[in-house]
C-alpha atoms as a PDB file:
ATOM      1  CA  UNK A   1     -10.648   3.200   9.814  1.00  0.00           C
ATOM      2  CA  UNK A   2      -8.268   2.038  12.477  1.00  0.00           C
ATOM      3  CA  UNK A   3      -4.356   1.986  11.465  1.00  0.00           C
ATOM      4  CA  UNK A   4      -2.189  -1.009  11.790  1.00  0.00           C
ATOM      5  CA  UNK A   5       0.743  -0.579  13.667  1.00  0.00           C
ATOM      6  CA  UNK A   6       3.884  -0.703  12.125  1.00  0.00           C
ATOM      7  CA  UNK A   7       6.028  -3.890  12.190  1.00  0.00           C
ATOM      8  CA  UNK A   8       9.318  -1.878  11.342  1.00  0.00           C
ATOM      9  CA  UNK A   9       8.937   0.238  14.597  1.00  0.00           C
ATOM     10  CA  UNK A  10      11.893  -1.276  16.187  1.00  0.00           C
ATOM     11  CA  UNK A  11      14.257  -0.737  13.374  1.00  0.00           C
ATOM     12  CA  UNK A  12      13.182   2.894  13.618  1.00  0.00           C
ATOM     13  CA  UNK A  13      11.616   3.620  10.417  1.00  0.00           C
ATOM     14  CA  UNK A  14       9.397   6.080   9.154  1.00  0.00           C
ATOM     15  CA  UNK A  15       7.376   6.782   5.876  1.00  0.00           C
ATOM     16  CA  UNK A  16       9.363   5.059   3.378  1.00  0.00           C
ATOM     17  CA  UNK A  17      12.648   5.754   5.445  1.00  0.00           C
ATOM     18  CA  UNK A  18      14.848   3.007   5.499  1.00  0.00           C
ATOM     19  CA  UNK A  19      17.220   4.038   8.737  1.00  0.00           C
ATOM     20  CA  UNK A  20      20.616   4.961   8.766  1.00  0.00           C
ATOM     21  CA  UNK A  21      22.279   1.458   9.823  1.00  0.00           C
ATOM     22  CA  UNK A  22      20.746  -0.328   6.780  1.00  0.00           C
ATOM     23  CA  UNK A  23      21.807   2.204   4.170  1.00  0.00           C
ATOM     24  CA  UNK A  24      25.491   2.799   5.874  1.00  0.00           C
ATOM     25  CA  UNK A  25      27.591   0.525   3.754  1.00  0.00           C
ATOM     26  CA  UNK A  26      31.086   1.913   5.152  1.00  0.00           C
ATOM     27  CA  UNK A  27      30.563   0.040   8.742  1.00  0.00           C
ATOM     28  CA  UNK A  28      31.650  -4.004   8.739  1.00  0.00           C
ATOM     29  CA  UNK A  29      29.119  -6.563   8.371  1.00  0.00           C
ATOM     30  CA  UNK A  30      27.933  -7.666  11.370  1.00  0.00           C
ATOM     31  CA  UNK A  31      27.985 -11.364  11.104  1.00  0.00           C
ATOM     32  CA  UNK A  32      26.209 -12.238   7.649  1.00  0.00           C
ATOM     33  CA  UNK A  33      24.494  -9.842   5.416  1.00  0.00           C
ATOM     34  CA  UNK A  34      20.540 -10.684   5.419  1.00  0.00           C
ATOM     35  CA  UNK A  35      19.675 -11.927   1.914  1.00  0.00           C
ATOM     36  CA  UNK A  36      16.411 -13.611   3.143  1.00  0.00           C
ATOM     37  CA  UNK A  37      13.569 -13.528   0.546  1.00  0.00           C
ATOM     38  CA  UNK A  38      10.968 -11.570   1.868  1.00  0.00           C
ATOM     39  CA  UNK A  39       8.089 -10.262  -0.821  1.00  0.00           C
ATOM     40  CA  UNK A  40       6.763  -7.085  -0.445  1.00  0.00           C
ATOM     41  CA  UNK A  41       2.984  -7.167   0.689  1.00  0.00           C
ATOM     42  CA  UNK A  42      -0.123  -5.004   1.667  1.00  0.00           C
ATOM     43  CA  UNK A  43      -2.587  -4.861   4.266  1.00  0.00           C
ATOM     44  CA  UNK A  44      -5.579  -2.593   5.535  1.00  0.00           C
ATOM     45  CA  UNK A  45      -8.333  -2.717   7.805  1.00  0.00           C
ATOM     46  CA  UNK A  46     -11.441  -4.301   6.105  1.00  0.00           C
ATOM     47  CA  UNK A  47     -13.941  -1.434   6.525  1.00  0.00           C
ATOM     48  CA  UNK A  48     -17.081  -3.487   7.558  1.00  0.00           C
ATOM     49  CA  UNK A  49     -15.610  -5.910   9.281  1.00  0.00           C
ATOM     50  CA  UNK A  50     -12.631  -3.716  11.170  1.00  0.00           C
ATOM     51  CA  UNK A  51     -10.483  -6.714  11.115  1.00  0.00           C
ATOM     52  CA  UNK A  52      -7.208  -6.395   9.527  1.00  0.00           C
ATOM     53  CA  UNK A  53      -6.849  -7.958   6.095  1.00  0.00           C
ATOM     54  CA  UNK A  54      -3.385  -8.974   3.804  1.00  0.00           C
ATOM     55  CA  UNK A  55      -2.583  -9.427   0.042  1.00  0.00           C
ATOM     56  CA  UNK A  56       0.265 -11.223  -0.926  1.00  0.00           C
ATOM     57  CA  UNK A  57       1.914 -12.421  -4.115  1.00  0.00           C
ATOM     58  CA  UNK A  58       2.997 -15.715  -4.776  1.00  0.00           C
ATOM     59  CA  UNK A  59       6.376 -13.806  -6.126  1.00  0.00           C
ATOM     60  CA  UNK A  60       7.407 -10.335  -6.405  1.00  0.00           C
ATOM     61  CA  UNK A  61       9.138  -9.911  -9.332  1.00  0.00           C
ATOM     62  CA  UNK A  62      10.240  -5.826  -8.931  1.00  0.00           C
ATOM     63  CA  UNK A  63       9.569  -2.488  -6.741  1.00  0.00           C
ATOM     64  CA  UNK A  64      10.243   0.576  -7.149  1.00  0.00           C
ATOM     65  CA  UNK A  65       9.862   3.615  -4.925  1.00  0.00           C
ATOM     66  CA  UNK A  66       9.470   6.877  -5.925  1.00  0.00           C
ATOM     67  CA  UNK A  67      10.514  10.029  -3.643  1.00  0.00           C
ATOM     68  CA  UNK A  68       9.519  13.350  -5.632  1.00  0.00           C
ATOM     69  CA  UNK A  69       9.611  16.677  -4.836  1.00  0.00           C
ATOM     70  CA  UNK A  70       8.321  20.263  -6.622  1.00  0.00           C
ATOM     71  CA  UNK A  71      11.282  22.421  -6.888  1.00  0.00           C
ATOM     72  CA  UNK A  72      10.461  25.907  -7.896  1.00  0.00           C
ATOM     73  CA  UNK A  73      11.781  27.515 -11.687  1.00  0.00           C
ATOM     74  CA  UNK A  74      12.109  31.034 -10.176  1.00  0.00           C
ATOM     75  CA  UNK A  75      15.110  32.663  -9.079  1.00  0.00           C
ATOM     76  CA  UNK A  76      15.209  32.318  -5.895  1.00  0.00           C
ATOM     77  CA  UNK A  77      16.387  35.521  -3.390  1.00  0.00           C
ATOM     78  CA  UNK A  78      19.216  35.728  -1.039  1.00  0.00           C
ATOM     79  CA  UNK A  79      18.221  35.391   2.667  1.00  0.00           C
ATOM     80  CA  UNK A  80      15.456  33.605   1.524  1.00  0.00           C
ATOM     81  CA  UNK A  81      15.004  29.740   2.996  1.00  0.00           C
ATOM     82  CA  UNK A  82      15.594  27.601   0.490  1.00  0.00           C
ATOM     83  CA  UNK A  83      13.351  24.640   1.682  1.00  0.00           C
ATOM     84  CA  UNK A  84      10.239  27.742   0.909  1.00  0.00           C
ATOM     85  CA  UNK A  85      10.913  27.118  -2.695  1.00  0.00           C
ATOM     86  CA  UNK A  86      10.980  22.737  -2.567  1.00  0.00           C
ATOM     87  CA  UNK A  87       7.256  20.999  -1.826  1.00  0.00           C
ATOM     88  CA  UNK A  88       7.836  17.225  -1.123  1.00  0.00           C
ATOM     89  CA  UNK A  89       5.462  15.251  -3.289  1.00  0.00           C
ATOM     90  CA  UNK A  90       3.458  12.540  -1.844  1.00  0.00           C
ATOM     91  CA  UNK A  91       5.043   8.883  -1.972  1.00  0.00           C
ATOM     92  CA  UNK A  92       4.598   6.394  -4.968  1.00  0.00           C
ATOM     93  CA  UNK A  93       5.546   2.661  -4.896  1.00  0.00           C
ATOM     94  CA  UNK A  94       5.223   0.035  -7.389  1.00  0.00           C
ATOM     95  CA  UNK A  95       5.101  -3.464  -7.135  1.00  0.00           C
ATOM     96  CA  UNK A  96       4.824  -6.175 -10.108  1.00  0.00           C
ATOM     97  CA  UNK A  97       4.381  -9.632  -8.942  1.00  0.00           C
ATOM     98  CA  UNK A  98       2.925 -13.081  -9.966  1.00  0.00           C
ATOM     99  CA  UNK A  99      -0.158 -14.872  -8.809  1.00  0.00           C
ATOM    100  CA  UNK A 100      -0.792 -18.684  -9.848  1.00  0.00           C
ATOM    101  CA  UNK A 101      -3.735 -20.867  -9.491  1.00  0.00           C
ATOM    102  CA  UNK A 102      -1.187 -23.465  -8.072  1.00  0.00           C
ATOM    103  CA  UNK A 103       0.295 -21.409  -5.046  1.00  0.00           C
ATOM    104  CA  UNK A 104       3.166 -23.174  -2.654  1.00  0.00           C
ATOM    105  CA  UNK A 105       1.934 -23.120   1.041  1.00  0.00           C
ATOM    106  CA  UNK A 106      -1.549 -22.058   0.269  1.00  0.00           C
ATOM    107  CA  UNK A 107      -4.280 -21.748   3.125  1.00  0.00           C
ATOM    108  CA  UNK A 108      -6.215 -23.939   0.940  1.00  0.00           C
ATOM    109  CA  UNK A 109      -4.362 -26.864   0.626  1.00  0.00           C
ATOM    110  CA  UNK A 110      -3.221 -30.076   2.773  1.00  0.00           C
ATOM    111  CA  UNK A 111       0.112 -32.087   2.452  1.00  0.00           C
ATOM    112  CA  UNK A 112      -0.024 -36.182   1.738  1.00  0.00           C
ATOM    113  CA  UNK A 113       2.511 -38.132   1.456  1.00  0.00           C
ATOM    114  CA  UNK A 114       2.929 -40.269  -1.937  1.00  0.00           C
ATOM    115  CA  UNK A 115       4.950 -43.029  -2.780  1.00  0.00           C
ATOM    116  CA  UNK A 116       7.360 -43.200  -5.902  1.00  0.00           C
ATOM    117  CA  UNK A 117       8.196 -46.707  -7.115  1.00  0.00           C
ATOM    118  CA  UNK A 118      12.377 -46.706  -8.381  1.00  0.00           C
ATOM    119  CA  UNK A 119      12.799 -49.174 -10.733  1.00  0.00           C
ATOM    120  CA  UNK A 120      15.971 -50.848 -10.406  1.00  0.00           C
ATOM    121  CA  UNK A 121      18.723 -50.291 -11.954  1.00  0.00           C
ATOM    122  CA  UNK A 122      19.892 -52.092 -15.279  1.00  0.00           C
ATOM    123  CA  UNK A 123      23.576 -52.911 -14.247  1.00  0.00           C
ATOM    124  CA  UNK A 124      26.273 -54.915 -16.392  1.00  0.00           C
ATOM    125  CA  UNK A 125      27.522 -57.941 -14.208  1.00  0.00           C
ATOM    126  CA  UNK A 126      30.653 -57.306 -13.034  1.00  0.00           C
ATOM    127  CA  UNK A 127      33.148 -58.922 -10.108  1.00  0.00           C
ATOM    128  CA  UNK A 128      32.589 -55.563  -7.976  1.00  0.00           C
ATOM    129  CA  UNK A 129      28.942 -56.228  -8.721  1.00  0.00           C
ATOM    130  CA  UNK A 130      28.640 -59.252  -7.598  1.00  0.00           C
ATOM    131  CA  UNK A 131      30.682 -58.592  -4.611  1.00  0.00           C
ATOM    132  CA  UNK A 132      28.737 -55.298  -4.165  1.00  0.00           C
ATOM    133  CA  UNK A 133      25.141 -57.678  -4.451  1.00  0.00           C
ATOM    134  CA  UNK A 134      26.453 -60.110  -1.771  1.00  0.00           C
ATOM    135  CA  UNK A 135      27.100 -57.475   0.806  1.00  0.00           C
ATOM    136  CA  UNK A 136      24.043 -56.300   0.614  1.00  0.00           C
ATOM    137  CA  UNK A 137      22.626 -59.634   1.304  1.00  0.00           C
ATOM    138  CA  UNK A 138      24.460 -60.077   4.395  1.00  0.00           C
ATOM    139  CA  UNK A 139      23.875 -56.432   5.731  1.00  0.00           C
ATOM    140  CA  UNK A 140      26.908 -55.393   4.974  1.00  0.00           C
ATOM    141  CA  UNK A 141      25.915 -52.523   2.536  1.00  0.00           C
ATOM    142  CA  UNK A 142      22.596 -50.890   1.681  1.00  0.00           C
ATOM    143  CA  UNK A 143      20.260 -52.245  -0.533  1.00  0.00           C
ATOM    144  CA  UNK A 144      19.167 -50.146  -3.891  1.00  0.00           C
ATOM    145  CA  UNK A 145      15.577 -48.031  -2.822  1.00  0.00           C
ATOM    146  CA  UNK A 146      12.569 -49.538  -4.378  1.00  0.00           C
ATOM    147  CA  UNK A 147      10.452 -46.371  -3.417  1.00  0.00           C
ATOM    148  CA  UNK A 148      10.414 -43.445  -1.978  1.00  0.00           C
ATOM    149  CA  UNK A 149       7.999 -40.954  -0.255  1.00  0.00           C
ATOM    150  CA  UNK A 150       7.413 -37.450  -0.687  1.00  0.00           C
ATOM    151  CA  UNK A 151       5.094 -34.913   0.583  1.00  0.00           C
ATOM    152  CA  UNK A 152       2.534 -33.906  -2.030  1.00  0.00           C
ATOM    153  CA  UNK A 153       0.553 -30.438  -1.493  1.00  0.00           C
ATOM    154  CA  UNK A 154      -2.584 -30.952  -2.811  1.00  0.00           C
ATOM    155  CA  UNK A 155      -6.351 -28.948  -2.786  1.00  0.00           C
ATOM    156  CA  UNK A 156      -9.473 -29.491  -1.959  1.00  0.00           C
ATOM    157  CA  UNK A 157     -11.119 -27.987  -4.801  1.00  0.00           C
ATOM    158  CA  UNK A 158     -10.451 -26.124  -7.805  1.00  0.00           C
ATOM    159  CA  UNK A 159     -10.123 -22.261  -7.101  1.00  0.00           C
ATOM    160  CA  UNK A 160      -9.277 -18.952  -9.444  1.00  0.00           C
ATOM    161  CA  UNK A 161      -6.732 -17.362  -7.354  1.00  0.00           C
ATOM    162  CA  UNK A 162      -5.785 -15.033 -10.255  1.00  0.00           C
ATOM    163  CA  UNK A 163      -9.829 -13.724 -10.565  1.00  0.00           C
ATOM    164  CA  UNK A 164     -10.211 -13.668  -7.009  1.00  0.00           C
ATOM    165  CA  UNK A 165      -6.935 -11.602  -6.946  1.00  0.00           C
ATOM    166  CA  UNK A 166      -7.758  -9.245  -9.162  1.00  0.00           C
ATOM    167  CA  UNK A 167     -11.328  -9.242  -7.455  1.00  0.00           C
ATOM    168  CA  UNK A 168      -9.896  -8.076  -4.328  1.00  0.00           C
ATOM    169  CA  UNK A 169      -7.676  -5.551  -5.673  1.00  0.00           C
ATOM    170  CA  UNK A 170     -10.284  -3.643  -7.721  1.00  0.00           C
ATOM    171  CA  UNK A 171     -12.648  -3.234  -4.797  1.00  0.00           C
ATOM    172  CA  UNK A 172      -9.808  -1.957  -2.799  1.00  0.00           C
ATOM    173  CA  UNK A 173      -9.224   0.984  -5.831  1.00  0.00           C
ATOM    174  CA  UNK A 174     -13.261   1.442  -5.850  1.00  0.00           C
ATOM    175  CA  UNK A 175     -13.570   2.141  -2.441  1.00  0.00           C
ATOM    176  CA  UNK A 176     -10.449   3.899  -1.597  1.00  0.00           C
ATOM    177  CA  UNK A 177      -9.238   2.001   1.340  1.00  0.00           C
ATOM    178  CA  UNK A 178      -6.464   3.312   2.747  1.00  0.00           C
ATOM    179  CA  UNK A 179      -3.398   0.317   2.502  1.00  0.00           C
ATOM    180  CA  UNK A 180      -0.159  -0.209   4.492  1.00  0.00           C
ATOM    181  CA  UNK A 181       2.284  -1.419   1.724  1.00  0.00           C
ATOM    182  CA  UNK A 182       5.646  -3.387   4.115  1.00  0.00           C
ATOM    183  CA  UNK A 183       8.796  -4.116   1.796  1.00  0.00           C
ATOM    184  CA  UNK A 184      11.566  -5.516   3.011  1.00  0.00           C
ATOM    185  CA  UNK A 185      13.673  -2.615   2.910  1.00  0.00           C
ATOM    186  CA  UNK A 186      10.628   0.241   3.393  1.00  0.00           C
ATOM    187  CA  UNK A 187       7.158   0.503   5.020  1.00  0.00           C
ATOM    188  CA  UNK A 188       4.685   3.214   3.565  1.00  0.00           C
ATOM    189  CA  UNK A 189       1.219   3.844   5.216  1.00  0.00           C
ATOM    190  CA  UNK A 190      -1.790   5.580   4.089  1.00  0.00           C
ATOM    191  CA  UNK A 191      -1.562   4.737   0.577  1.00  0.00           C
ATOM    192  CA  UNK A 192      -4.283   4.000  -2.629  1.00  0.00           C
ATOM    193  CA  UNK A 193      -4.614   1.916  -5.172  1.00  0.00           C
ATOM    194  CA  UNK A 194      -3.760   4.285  -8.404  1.00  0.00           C
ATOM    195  CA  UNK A 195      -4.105   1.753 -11.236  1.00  0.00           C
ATOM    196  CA  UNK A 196      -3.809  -2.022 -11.254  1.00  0.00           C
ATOM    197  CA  UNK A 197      -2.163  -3.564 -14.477  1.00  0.00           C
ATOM    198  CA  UNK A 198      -3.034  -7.594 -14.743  1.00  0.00           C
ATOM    199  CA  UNK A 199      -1.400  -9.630 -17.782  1.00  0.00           C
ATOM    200  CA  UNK A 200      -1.520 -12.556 -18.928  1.00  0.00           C
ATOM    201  CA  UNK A 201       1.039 -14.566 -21.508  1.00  0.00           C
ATOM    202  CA  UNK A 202       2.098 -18.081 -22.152  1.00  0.00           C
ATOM    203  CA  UNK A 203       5.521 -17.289 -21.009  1.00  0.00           C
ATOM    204  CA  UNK A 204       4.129 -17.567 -17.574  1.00  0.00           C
ATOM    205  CA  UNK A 205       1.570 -20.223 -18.250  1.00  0.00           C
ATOM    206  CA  UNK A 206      -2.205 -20.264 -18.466  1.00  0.00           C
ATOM    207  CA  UNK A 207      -3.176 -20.707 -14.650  1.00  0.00           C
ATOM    208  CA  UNK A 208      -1.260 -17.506 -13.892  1.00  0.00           C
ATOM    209  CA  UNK A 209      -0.862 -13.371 -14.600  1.00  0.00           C
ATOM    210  CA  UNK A 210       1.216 -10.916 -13.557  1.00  0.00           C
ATOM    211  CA  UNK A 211       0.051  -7.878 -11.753  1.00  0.00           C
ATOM    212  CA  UNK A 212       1.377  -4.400 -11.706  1.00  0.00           C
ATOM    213  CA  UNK A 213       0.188  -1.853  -8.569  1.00  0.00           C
ATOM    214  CA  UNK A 214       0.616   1.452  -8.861  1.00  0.00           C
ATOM    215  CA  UNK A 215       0.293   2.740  -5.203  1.00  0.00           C
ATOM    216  CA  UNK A 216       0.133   6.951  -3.993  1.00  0.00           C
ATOM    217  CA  UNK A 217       0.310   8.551  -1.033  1.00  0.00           C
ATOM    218  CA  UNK A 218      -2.592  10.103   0.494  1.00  0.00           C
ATOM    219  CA  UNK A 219      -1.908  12.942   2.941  1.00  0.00           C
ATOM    220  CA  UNK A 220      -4.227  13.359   5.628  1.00  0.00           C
ATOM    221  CA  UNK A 221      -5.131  16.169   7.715  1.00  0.00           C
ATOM    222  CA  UNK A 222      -7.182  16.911  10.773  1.00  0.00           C
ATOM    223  CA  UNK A 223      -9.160  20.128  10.907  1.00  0.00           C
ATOM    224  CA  UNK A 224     -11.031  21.613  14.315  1.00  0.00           C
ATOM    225  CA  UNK A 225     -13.775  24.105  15.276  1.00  0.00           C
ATOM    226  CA  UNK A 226     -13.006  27.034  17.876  1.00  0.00           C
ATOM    227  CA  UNK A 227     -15.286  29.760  19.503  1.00  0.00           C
ATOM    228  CA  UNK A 228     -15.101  33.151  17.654  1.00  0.00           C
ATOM    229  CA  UNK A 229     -13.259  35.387  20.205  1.00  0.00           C
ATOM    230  CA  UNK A 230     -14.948  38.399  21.128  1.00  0.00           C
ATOM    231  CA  UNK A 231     -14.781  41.793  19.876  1.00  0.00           C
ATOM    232  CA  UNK A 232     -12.747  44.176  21.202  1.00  0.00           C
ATOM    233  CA  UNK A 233     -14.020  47.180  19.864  1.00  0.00           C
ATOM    234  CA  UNK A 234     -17.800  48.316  21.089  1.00  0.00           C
ATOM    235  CA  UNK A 235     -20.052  47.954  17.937  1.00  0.00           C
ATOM    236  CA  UNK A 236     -21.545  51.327  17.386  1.00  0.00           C
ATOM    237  CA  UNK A 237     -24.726  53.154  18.130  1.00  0.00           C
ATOM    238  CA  UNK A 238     -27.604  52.434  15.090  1.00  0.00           C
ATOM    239  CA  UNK A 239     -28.350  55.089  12.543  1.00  0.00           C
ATOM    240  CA  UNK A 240     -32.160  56.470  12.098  1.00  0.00           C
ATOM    241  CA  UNK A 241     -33.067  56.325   9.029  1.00  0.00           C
ATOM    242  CA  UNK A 242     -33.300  60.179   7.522  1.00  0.00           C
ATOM    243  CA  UNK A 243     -35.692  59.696   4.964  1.00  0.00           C
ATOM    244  CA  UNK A 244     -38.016  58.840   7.523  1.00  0.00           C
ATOM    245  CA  UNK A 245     -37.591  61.580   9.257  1.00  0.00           C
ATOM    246  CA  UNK A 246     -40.494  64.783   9.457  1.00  0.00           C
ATOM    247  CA  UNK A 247     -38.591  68.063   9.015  1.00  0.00           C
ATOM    248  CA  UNK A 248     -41.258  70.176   9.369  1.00  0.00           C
ATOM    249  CA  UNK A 249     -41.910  72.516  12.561  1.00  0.00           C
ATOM    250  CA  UNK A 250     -45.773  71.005  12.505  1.00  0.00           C
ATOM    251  CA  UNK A 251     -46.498  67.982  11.600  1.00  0.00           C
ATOM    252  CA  UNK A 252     -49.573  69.022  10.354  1.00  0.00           C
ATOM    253  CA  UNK A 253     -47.816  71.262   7.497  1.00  0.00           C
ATOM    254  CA  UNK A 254     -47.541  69.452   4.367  1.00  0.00           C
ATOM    255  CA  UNK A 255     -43.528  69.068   2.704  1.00  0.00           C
ATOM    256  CA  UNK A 256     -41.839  71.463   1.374  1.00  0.00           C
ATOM    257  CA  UNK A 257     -41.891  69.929  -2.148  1.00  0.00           C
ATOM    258  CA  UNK A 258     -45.781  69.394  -1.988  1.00  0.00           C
ATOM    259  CA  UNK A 259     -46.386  73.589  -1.338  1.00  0.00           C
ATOM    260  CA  UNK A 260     -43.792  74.127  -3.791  1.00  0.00           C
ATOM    261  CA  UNK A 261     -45.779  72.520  -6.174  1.00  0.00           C
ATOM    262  CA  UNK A 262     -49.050  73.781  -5.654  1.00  0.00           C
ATOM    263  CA  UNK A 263     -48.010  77.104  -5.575  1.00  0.00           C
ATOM    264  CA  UNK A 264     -46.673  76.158  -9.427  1.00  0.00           C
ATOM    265  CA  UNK A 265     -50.374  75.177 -10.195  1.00  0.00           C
END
């Protein structure tokens, strides 16, 4: 599975590293501060198809990232390096977000324009009426709208975002697929699906749900194969086997134990 490269390369960001400049709050804004809403979002490399693939949420509500480490109880020794006796633990991020059947700026759906009808307006006759009615006869002032078009976003066909949602993210947590999770403050690569959480209420309507990832870290490691070097030491001459061995001065002559027995008889 081929990594996607990493959009926050030129800020200079690693793992879940935000870089100096955008946590140093003691320098002067340069120009505005960005308050642009960008949702967090994931994306991986579709394993049968190899071409990259992205989730997003209609509206993330919270994130949270999580940077642990293992520190150890024991006392630890002078002289010895401290950083022996901390193990970083891997990444965790969270995400809770909203997906509707009724998405804004949806792949799926086309923009018409529809007309509004504006009923006029019930007015008392009055002298700056009147005079405001003949101006607008001769040009002089705008008439009062009698409609007005807007742009409509309409669909196709009917379609379950929510099921297909939570589709999508359950095979991702079967399979294991490794996912690039981009914030707008952090990027973290190489991480799993841990548990999805998907709830639905009627404080958020019935043609939506709110989903809850639980994302980990998985640390990845490359092992290799190397020829056996070869022995320095000569390996050493083999040992007859003793038992085996005829320790008589003819080999005709029976053992020692056999005569010693028939002399017994």
């Amino acid at each position: 599975m081929t990594s996607l490269s990493n959009p926050l390369d030129s800020l200079g960001q690693t793992q879940g590293v935000p870089s100096p400049s955008m946590l140093d709050q003691t320098q002067p804004a340069q120009g505005g501060r960005d308050t642009t809403y960008r949702p967090a979002y994931l994306t991986w490399t579709d394993p049968d198809s190899g071409l990259p693939m992205q989730f997003y949420f209609d509206c993330v509500k919270e994130e949270s990232h999580v940077r642990d480490a293992m520190i150890c109880e024991h006392t630890v020794e002078q002289g010895v390096d401290i950083v022996d006796h901390v193990r970083p633990q891997p990444d965790e991020l969270t995400i809770e977000g909203i997906i509707t059947n009724h998405p804004i700026g949806s792949p799926d759906s086309f923009i018409i324009g529809a007309t509004i009808n504006i009923p006029p307006p019930k007015l008392q006759i009055s002298e700056s009426l009147l005079l405001d009615m003949a101006a607008q006869a001769v040009g002089l002032a705008p008439k009062f709208p009698t409609s007005l078009v807007v742009n409509v976003e309409q669909f196709t066909a009917f379609t379950d975002y929510v099921a297909n949602a939570y589709s999508t993210l359950s095979t991702l947590r079967e399979q294991a697929v490794l996912l690039t999770a981009i914030t707008p403050r952090a990027m973290y690569t190489n991480m799993v699906l841990k548990s999805i959480r998907m709830t639905r209420s009627t404080a958020i309507g019935a043609g939506a749900a709110n989903f809850r990832l639980d994302l980990r870290e998985i640390r990845i490691v490359s092992s290799a194969i190397g020829a056996a070097p070869s022995p320095t030491i000569a390996a050493s001459a083999p040992v007859a086997h003793k038992a085996a061995q005829n320790t008589s001065e003819n080999a005709d002559d029976p053992p020692k134990r056999t005569a010693a027995l028939e002399a017994t008889r």
